[in-house]
C-alpha atoms as a PDB file:
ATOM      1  CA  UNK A   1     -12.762  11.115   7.991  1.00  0.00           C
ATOM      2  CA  UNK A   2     -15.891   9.304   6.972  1.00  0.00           C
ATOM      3  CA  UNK A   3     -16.356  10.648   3.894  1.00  0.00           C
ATOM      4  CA  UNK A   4     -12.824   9.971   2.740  1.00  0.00           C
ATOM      5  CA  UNK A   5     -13.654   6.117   3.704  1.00  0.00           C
ATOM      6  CA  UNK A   6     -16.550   6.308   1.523  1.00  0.00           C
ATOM      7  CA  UNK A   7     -14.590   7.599  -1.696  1.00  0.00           C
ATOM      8  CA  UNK A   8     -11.636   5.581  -1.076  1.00  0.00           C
ATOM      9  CA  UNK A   9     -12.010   2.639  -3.313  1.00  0.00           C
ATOM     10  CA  UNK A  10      -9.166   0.660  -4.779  1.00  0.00           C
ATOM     11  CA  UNK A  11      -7.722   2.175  -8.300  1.00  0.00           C
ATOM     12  CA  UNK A  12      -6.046   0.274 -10.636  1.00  0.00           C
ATOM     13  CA  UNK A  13      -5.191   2.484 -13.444  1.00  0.00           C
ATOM     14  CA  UNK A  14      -3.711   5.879 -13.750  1.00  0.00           C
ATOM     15  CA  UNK A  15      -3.175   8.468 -16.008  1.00  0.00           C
ATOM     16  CA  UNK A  16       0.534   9.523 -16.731  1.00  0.00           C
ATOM     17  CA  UNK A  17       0.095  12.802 -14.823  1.00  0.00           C
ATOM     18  CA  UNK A  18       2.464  13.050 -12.206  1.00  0.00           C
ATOM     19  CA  UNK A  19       2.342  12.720  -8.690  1.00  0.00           C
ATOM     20  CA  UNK A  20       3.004  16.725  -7.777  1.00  0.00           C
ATOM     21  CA  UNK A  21       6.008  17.238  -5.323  1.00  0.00           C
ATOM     22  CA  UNK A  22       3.666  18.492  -2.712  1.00  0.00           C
ATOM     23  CA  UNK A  23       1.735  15.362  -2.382  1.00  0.00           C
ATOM     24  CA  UNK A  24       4.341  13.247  -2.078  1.00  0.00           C
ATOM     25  CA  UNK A  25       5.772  15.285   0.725  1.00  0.00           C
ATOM     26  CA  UNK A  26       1.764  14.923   2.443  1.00  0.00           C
ATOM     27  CA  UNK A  27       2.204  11.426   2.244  1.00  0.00           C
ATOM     28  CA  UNK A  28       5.561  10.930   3.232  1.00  0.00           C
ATOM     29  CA  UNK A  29       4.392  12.911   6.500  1.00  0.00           C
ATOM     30  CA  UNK A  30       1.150  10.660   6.681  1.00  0.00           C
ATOM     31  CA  UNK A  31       3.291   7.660   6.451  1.00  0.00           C
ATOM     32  CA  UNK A  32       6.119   9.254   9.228  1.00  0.00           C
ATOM     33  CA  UNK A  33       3.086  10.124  11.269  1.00  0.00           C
ATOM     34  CA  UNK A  34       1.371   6.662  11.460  1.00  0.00           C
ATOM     35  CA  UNK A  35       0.971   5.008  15.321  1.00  0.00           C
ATOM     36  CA  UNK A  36       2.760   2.067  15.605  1.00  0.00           C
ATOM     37  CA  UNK A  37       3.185  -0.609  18.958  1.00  0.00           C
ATOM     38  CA  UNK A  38       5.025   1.159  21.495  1.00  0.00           C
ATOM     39  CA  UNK A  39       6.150   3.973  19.573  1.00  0.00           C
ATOM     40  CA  UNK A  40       9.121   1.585  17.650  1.00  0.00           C
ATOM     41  CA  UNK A  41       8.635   2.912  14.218  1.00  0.00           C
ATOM     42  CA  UNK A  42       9.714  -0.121  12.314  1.00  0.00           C
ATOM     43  CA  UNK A  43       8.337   0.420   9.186  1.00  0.00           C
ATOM     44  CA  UNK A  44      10.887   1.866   6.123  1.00  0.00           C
ATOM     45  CA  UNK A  45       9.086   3.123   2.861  1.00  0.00           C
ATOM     46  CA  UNK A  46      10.800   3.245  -0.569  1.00  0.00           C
ATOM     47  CA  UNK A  47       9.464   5.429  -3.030  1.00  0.00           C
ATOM     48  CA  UNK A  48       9.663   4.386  -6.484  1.00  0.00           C
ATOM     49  CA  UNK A  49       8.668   6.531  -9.477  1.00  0.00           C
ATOM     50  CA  UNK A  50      11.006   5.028 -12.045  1.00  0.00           C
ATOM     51  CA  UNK A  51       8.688   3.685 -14.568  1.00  0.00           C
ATOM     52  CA  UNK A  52      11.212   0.663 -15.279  1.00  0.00           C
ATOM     53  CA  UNK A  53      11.193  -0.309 -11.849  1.00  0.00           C
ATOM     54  CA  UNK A  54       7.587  -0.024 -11.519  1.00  0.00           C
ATOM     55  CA  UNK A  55       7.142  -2.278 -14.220  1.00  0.00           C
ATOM     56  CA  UNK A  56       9.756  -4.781 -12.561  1.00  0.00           C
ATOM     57  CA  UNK A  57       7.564  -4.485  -9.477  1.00  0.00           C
ATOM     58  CA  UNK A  58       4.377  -5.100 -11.071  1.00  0.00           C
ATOM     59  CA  UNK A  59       5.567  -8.342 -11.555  1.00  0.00           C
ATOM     60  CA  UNK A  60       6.440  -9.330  -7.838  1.00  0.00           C
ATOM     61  CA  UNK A  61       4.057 -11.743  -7.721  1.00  0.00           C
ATOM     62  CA  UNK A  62       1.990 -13.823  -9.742  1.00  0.00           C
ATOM     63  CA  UNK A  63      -1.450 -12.105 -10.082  1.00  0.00           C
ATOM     64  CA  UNK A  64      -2.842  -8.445  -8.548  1.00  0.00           C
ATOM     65  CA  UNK A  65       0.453  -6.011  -8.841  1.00  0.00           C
ATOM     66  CA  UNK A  66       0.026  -5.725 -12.758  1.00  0.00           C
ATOM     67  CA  UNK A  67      -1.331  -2.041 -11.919  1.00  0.00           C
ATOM     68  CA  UNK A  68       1.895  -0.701 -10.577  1.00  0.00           C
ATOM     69  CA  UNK A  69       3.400  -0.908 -14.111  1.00  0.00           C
ATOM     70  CA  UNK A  70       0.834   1.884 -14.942  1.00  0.00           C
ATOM     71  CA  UNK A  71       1.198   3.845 -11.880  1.00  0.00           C
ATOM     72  CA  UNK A  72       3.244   7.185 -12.035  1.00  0.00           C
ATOM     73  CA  UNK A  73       4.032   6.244  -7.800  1.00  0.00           C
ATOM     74  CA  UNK A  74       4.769   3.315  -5.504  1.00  0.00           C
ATOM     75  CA  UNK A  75       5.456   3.206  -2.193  1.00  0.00           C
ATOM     76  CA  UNK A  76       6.983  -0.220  -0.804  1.00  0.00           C
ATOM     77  CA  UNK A  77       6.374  -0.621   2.830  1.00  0.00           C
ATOM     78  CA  UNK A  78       8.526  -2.522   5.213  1.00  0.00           C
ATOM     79  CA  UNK A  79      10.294  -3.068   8.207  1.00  0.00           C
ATOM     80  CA  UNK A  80      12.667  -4.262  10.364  1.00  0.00           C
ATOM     81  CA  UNK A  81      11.775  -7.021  11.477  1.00  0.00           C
ATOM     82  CA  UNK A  82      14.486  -7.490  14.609  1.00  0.00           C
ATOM     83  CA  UNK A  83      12.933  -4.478  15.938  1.00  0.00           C
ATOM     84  CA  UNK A  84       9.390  -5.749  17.186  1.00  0.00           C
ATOM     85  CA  UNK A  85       7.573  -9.079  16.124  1.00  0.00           C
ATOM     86  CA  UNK A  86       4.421  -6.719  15.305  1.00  0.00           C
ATOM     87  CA  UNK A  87       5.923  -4.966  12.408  1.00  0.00           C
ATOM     88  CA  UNK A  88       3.482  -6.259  10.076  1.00  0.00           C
ATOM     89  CA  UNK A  89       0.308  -4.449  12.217  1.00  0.00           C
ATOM     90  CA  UNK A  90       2.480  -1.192  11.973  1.00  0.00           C
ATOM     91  CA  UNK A  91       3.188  -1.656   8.348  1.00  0.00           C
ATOM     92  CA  UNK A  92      -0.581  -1.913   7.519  1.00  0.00           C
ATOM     93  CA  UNK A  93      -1.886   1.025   9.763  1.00  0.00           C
ATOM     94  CA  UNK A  94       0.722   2.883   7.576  1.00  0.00           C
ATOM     95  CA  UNK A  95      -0.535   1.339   4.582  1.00  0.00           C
ATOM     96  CA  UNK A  96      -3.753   2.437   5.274  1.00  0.00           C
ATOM     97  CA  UNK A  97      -2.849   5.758   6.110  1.00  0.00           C
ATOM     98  CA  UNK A  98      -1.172   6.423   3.239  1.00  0.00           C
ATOM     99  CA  UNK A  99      -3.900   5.101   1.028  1.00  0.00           C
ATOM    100  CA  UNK A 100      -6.567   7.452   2.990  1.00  0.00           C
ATOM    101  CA  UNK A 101      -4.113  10.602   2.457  1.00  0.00           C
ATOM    102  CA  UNK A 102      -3.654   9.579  -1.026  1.00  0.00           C
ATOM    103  CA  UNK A 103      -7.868   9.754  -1.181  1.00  0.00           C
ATOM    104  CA  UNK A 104      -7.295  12.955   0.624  1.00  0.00           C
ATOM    105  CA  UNK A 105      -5.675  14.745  -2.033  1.00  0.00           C
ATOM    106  CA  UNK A 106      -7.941  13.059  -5.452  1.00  0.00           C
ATOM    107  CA  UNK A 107      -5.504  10.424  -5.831  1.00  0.00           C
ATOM    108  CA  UNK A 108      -6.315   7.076  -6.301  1.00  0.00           C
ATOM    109  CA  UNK A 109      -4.339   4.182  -5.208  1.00  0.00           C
ATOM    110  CA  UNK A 110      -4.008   0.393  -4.698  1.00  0.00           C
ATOM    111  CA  UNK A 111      -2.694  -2.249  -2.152  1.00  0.00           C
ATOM    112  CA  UNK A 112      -0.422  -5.276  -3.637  1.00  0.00           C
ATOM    113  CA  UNK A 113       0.061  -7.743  -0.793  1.00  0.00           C
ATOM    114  CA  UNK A 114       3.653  -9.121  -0.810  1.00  0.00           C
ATOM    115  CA  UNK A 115       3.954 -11.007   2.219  1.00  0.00           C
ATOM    116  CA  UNK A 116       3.382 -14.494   2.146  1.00  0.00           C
ATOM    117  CA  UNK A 117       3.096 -14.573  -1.886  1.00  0.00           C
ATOM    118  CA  UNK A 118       5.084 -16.258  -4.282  1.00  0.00           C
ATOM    119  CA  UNK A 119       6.228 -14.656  -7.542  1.00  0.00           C
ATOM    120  CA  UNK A 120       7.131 -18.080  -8.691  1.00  0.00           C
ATOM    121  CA  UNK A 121       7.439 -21.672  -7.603  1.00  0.00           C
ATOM    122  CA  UNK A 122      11.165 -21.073  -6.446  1.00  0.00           C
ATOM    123  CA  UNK A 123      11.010 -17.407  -4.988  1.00  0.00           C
ATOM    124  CA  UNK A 124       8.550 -15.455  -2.789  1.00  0.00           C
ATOM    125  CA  UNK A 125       7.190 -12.311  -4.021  1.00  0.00           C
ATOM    126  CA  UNK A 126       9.171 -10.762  -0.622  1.00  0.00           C
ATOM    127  CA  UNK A 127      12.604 -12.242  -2.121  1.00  0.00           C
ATOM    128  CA  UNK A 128      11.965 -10.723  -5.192  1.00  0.00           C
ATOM    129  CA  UNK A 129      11.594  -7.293  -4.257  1.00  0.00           C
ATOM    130  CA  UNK A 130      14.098  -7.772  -1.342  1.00  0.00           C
ATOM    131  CA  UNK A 131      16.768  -8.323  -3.930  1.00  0.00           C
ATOM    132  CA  UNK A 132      15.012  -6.236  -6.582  1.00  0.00           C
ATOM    133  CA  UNK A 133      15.851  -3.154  -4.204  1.00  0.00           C
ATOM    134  CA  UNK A 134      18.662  -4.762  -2.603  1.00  0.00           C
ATOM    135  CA  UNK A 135      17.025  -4.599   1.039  1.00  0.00           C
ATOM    136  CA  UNK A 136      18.844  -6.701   3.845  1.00  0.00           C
ATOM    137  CA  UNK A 137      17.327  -9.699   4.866  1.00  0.00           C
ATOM    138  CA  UNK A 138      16.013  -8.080   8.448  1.00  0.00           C
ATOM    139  CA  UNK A 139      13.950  -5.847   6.104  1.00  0.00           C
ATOM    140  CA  UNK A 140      10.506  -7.236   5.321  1.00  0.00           C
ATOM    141  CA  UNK A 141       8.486  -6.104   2.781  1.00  0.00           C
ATOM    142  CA  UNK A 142       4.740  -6.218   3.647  1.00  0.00           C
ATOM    143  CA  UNK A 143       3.027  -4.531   0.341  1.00  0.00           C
ATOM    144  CA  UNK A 144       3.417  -2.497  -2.556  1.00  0.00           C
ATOM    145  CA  UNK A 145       1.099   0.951  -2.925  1.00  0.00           C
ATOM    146  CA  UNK A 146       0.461   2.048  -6.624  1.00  0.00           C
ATOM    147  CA  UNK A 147      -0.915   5.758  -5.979  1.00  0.00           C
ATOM    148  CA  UNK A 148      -1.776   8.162  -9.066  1.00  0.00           C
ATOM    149  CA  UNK A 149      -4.428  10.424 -10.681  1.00  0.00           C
ATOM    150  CA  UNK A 150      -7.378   7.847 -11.551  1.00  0.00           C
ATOM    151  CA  UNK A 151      -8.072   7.159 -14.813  1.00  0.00           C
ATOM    152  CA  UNK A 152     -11.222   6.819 -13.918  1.00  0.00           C
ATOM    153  CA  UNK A 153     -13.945   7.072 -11.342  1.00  0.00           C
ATOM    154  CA  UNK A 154     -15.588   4.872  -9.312  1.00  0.00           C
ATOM    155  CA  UNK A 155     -18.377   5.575  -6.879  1.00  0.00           C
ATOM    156  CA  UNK A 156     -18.237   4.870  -3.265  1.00  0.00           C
ATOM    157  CA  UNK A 157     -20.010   1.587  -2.103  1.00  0.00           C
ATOM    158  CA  UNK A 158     -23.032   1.890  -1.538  1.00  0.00           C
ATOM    159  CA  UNK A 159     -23.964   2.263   2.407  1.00  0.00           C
ATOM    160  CA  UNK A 160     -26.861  -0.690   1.536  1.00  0.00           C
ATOM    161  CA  UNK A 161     -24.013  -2.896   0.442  1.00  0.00           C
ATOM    162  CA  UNK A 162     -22.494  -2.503   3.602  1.00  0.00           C
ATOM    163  CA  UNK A 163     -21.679  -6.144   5.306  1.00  0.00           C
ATOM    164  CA  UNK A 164     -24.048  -5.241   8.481  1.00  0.00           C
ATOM    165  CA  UNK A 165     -24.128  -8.684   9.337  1.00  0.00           C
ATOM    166  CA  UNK A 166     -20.446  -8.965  10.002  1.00  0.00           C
ATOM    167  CA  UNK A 167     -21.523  -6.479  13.111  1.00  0.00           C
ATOM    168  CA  UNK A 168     -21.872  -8.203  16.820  1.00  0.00           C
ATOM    169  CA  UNK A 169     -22.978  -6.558  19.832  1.00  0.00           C
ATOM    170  CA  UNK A 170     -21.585  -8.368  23.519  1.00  0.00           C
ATOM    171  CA  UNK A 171     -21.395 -11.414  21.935  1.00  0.00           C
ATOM    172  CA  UNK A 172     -20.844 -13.682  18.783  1.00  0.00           C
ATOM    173  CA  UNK A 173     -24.550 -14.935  17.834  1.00  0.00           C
END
């Protein structure tokens, strides 16, 4: 597991290969798979590979989803919300789990936060893709995923540039 932490870096632009079948079956079990409070499952996942919609997504909100316009596969996460008031925690150990599985298989992938963004000054970046994908209001939409084949590659951060002093022992100071 550490070593897919260390390559996993956040990937912005694809090529137009597609995602294979296969893969998307590994992380649709990753994502089914993921722990969530109590065992509720709240989370819902919408897979979008229409390139038309991607586009439409990449504009959710107003800066850092242009990527998904060039990505061959998103997955939205979300939940229902009337089912447990920690749906966002489960919808980002999911998130992350997806995005380590993608790593898993030498995909590349990026989060787009949605929650709590606008994608202008009169509708949130949720309400957009809420009635983008026609979701019912008790369905929240935490992020987007953009997954594909990098374009590119980028090295793993370096262990130096690790934040060491974020680390406490017993106590704060």
């Amino acid at each position: 597991m550490i070593d897919i932490l260390r390559r996993r870096r956040s990937i912005r632009t694809f090529t137009a290969e597609k995602v294979a079948p296969g893969a998307i079956e590994t992380l649709i079990e990753a994502a089914l798979r993921s722990p969530s409070s109590r065992g509720i499952n709240p989370w819902e996942f919408i897979l979008v590979d229409d390139p038309e919609l991607l586009e439409r997504l990449s504009t959710a909100k107003q800066h850092g989803a242009e990527f998904l316009k060039g990505a061959p596969l998103g997955i939205v996460v979300c939940a229902d919300s009337t089912k447990t008031d920690v749906w966002v925690e489960d919808c980002s150990i999911a998130a992350i789990i997806i995005q380590l599985t993608a790593v898993s298989l030498g995909l590349g992938s990026c989060w787009a936060q949605i929650r709590n963004r606008q994608h202008d000054a009169g509708l949130s970046a949720e309400g957009y893709v809420q009635g983008l994908l026609g979701l019912p209001e008790r369905i929240r939409v935490e992020a987007i995923i953009g997954i594909g084949h990098p374009a590119g590659k980028r090295l793993p951060l370096a262990a130096s540039r690790l934040q060491r002093d974020r680390i406490h022992t017993n106590r704060w100071a």
